[in-house]
Structures are given as C-alpha cells and as structure tokens.
N, C-alpha and C. Protein backbone atom coordinates (compact mmCIF):
# COMPACT_ATOMS: atom_id res chain seq x y z
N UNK A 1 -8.54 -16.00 3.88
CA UNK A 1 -7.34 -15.21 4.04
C UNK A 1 -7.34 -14.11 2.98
N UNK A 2 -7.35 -12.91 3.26
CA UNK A 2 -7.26 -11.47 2.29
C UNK A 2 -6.19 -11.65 1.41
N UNK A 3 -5.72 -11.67 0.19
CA UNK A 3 -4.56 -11.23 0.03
C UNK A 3 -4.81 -9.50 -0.56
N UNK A 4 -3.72 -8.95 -0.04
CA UNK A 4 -3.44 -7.35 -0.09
C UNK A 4 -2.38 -7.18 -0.94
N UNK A 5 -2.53 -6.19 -1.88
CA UNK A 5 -1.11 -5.83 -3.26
C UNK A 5 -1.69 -4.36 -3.22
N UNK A 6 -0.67 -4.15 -2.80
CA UNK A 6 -0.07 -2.38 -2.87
C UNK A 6 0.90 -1.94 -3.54
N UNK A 7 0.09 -1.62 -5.03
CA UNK A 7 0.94 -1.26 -5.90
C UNK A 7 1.09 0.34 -6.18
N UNK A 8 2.24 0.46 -6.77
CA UNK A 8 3.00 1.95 -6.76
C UNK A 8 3.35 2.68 -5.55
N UNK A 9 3.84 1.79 -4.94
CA UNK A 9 4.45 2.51 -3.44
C UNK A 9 6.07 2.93 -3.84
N UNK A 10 6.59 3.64 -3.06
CA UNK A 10 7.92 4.39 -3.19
C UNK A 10 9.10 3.64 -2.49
N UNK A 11 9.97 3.84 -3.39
CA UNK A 11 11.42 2.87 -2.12
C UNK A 11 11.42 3.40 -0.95
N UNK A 12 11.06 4.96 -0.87
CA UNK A 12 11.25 5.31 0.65
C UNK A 12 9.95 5.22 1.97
N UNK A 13 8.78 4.18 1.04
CA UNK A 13 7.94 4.02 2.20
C UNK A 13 8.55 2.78 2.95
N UNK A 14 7.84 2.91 4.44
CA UNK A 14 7.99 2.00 5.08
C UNK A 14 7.34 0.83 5.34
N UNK A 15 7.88 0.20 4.64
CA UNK A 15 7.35 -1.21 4.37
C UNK A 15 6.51 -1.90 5.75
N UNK A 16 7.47 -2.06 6.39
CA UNK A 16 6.79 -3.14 7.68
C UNK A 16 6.12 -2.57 8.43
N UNK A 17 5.84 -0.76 8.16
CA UNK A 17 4.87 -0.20 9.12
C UNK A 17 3.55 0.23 8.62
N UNK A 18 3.91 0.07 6.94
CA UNK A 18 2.64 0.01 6.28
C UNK A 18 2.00 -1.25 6.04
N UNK A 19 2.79 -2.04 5.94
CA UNK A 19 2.07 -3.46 6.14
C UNK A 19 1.37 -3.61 7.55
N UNK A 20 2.05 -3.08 9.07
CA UNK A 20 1.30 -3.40 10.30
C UNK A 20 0.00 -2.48 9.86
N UNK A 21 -0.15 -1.46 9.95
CA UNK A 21 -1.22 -0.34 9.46
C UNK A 21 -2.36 -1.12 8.88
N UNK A 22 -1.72 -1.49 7.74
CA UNK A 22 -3.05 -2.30 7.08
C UNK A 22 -3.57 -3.11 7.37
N UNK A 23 -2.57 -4.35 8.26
CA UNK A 23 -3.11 -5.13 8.94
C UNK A 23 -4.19 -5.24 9.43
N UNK A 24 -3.82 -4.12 10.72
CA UNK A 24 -4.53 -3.36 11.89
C UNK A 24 -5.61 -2.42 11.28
N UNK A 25 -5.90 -2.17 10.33
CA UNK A 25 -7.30 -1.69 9.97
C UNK A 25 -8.19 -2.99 9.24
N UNK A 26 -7.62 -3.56 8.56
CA UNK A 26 -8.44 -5.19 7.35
C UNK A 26 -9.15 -5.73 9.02
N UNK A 27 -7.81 -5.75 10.18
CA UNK A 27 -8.52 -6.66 11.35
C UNK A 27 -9.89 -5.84 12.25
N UNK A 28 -9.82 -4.72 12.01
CA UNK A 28 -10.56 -3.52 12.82
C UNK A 28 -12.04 -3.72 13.00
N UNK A 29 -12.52 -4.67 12.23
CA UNK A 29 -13.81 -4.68 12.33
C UNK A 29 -14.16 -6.29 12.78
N UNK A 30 -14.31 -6.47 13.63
CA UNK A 30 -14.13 -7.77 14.52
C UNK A 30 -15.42 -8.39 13.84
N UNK A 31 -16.76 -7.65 13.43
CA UNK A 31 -17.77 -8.51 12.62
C UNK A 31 -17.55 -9.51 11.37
N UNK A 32 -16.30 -8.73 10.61
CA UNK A 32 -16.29 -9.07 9.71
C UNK A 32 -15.59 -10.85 9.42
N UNK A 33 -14.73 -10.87 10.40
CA UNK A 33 -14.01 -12.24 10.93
C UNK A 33 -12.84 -12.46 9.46
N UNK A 34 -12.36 -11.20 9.60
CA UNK A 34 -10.93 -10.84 9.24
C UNK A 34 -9.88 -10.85 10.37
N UNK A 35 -9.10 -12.08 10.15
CA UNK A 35 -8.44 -12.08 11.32
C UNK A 35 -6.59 -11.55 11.17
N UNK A 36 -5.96 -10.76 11.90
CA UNK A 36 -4.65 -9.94 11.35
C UNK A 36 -3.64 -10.84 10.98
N UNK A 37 -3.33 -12.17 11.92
CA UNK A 37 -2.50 -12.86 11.45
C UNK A 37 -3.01 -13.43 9.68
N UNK A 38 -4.03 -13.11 9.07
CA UNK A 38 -4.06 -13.98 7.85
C UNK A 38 -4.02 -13.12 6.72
N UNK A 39 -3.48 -11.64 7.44
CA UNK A 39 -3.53 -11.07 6.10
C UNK A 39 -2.28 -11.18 5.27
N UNK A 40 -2.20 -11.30 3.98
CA UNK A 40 -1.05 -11.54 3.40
C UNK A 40 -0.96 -10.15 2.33
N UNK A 41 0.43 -9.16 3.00
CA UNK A 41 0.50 -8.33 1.96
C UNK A 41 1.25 -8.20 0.94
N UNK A 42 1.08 -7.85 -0.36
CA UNK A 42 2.75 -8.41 -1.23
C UNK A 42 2.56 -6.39 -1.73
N UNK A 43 3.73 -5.88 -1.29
CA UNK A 43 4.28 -4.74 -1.84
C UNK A 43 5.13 -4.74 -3.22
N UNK A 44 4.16 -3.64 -4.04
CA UNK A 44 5.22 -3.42 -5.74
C UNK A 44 5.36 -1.95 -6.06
N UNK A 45 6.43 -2.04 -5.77
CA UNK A 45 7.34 -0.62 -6.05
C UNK A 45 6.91 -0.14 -7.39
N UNK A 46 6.46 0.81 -7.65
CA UNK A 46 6.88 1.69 -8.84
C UNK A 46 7.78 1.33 -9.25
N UNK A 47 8.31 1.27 -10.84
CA UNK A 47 9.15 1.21 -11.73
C UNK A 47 9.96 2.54 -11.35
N UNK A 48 11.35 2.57 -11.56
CA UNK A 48 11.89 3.63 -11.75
C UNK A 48 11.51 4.57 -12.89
N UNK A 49 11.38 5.45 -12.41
CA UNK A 49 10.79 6.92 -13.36
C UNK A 49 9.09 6.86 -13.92
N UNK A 50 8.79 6.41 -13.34
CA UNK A 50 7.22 6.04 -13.47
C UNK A 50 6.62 6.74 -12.18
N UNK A 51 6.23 7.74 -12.56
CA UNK A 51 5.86 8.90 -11.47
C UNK A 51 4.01 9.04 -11.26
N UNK A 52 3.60 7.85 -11.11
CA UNK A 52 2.46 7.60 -10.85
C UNK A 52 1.81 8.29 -9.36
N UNK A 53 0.97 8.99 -9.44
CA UNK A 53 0.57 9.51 -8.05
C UNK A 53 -0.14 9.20 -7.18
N UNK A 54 -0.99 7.82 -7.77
CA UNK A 54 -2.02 7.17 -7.07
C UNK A 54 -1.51 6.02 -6.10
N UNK A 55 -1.79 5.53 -5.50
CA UNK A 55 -1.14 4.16 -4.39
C UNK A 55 -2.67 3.22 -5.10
N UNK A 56 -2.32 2.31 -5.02
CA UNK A 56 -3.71 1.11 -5.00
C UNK A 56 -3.79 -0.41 -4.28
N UNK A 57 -4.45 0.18 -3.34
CA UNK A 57 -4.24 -1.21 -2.62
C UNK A 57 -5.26 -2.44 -3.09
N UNK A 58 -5.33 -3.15 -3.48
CA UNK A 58 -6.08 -4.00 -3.82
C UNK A 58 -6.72 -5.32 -2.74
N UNK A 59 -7.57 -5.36 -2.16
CA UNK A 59 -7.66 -6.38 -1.29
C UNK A 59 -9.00 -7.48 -2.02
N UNK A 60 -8.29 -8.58 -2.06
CA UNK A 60 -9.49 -10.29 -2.32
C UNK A 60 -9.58 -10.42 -0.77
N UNK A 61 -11.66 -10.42 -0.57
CA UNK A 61 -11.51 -10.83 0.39
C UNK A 61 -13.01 -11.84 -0.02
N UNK A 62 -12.73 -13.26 0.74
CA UNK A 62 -13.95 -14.27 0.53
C UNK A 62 -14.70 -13.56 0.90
N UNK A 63 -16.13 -13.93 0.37
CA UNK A 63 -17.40 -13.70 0.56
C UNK A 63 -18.24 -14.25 1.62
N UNK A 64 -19.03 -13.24 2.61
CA UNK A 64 -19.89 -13.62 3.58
C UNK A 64 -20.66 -12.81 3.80
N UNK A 65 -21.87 -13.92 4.08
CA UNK A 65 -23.10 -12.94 4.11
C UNK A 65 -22.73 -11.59 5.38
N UNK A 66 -22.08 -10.91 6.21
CA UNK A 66 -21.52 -10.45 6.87
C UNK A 66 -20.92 -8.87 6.28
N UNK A 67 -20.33 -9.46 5.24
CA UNK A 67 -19.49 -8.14 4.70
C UNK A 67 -20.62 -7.82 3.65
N UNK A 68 -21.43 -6.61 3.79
CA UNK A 68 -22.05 -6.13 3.36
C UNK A 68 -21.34 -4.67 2.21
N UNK A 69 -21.80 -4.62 1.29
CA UNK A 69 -21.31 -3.05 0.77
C UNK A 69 -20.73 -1.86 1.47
N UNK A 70 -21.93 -2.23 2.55
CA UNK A 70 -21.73 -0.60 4.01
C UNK A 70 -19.90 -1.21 4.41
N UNK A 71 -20.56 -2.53 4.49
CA UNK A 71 -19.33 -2.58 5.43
C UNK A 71 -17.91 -2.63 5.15
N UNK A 72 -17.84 -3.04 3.88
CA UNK A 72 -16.75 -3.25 3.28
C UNK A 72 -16.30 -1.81 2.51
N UNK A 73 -17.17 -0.74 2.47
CA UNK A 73 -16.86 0.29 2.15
C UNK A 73 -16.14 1.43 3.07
N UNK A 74 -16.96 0.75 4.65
CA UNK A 74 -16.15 1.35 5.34
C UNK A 74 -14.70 0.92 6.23
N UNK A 75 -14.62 -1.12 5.32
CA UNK A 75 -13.42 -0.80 5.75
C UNK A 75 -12.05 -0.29 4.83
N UNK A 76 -12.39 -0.22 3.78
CA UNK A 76 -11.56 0.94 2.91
C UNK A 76 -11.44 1.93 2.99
N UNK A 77 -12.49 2.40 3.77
CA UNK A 77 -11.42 4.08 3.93
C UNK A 77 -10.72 3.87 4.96
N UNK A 78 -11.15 2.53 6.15
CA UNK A 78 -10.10 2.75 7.20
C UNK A 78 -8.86 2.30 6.41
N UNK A 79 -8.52 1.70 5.49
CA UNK A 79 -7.02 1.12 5.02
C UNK A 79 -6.60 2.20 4.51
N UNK A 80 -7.39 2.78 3.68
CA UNK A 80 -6.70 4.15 3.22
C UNK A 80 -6.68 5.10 4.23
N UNK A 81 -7.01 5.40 5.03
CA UNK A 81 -6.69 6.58 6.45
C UNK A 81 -5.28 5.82 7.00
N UNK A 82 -5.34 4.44 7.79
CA UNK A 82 -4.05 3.80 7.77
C UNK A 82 -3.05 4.26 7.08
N UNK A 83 -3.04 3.76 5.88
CA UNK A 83 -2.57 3.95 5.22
C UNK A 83 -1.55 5.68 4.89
N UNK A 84 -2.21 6.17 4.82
CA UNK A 84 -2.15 7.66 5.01
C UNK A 84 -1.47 8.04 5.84
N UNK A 85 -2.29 7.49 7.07
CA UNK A 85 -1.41 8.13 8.87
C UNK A 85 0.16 7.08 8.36
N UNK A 86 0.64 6.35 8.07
CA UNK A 86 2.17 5.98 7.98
C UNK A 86 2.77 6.64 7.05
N UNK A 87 2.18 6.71 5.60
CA UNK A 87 2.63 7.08 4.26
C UNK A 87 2.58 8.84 4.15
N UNK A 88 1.79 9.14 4.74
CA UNK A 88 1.44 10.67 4.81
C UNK A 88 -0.23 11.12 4.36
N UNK A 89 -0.53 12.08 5.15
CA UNK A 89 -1.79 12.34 4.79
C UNK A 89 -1.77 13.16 3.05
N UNK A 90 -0.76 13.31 2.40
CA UNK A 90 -0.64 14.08 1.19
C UNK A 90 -0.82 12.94 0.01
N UNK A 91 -0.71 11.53 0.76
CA UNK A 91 -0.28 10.04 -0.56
C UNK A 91 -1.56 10.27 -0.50
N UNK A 92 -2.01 10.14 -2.20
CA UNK A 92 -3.20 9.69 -2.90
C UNK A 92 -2.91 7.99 -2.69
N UNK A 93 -4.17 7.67 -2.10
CA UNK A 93 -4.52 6.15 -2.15
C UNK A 93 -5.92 5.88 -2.42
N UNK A 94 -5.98 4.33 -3.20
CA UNK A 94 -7.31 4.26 -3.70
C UNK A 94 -7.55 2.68 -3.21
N UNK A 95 -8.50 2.05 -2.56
CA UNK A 95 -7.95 0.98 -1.88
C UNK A 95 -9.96 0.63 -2.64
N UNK A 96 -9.33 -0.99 -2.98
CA UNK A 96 -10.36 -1.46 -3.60
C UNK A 96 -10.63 -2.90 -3.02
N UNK A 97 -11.69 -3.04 -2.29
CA UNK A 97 -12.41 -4.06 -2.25
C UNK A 97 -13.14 -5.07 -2.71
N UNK A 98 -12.48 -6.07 -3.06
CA UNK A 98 -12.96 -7.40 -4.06
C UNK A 98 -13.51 -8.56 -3.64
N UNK A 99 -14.95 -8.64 -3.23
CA UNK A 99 -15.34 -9.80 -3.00
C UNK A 99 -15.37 -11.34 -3.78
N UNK A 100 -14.75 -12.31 -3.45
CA UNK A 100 -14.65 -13.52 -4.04
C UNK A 100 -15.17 -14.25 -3.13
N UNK A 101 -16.03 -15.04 -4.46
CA UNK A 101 -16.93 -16.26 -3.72
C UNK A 101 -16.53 -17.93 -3.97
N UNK A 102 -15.67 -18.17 -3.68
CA UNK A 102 -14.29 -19.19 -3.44
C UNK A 102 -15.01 -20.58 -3.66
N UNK A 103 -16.63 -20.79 -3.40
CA UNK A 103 -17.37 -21.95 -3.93
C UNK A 103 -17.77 -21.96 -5.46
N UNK A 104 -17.88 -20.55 -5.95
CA UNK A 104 -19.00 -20.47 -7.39
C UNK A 104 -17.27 -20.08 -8.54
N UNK A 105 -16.11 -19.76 -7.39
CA UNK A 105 -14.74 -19.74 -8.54
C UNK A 105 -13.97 -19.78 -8.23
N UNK A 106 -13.58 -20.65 -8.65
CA UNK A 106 -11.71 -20.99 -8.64
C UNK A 106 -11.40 -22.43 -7.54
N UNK A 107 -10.48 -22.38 -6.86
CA UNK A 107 -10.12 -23.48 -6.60
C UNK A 107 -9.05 -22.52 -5.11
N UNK A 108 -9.06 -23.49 -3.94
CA UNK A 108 -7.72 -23.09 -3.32
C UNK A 108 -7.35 -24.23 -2.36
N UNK A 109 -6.12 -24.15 -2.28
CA UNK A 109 -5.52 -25.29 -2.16
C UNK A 109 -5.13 -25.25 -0.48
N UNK A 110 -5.49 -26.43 0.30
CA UNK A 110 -5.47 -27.09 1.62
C UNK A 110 -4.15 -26.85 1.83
C-alpha cells in the first residue's frame, strides 16, 4: 500500500480532487500492481504565512522487481502533471519516489 504526503498545499486546493488525481495516476500503470483503492493520501497545509512555492508529494512505495527507475520515474511526472491539471499548471510540484523494501526494514503490521 503507497502511502502519499502532500506537503505545502494551500487551504484553497481541492482536496478530494487532488487526492482522486493522484490516485488515478499512482494506479495508471497497471504493470506496476499499484492498486487505487490502496492508496493512502494524508494532506499538510502550509503553516500560515509560510509562503513556500514548492508542493512535495512524497510517495513510499514497496519494492518490486517490476518498478524499475524508468518506471517509477515515469510515474512521477504523471502525479505531478495530475497534479497540476487540478492544482494548476502554474503549482510548482516536486513528487518523489521512495522505494522500500519492507523484508530488509522495518516491520508492518497485519
């Protein structure tokens, strides 16, 4: 399951249509066996008066031999184009792909 944190977003984005967006691009690549119902996104507002210009989406996604560099590179620009087409094509976004290998660290719970 991905989890997604999109930090420095604005009170006046739209939450539940940037969350479908992202969804609908993380799911876009049917090789990858990212499936939409499991993405989990947690949205964090900018601080008031903290005029940061960048968006950063951060996505953990387990490791498989499958998601290759190519591939995972290209599905970040689709989150950031997503992204974009709801938020505006003018939002700077920087969307980062984090492979975790869930046997060699950490622990997750049944």
């Amino acid at each position: 399951m991905p989890l997604v944190t999109a930090l420095n977003l604005r009170p006046d984005d739209r939450l539940p249509e940037l969350e479908e967006a992202v969804r609908v691009a993380l799911s876009s690549m049917p090789e990858l066996g990212i499936n939409d119902f499991e993405v989990d996104l947690v949205p964090v507002l900018a601080p008031e008066g903290f005029h940061g210009t960048v968006t950063r989406i951060n996505v953990d996604l387990w490791e498989r031999p499958v998601r290759t560099k190519a591939a995972l590179q290209e599905l970040a620009t689709r989150v950031a184009t997503a992204f974009q087409a709801v938020a505006g094509r003018d939002r700077k976004v920087k969307v980062v792909i984090r492979p975790y290998d869930v046997e060699a660290s950490g622990w997750v719970s049944q």
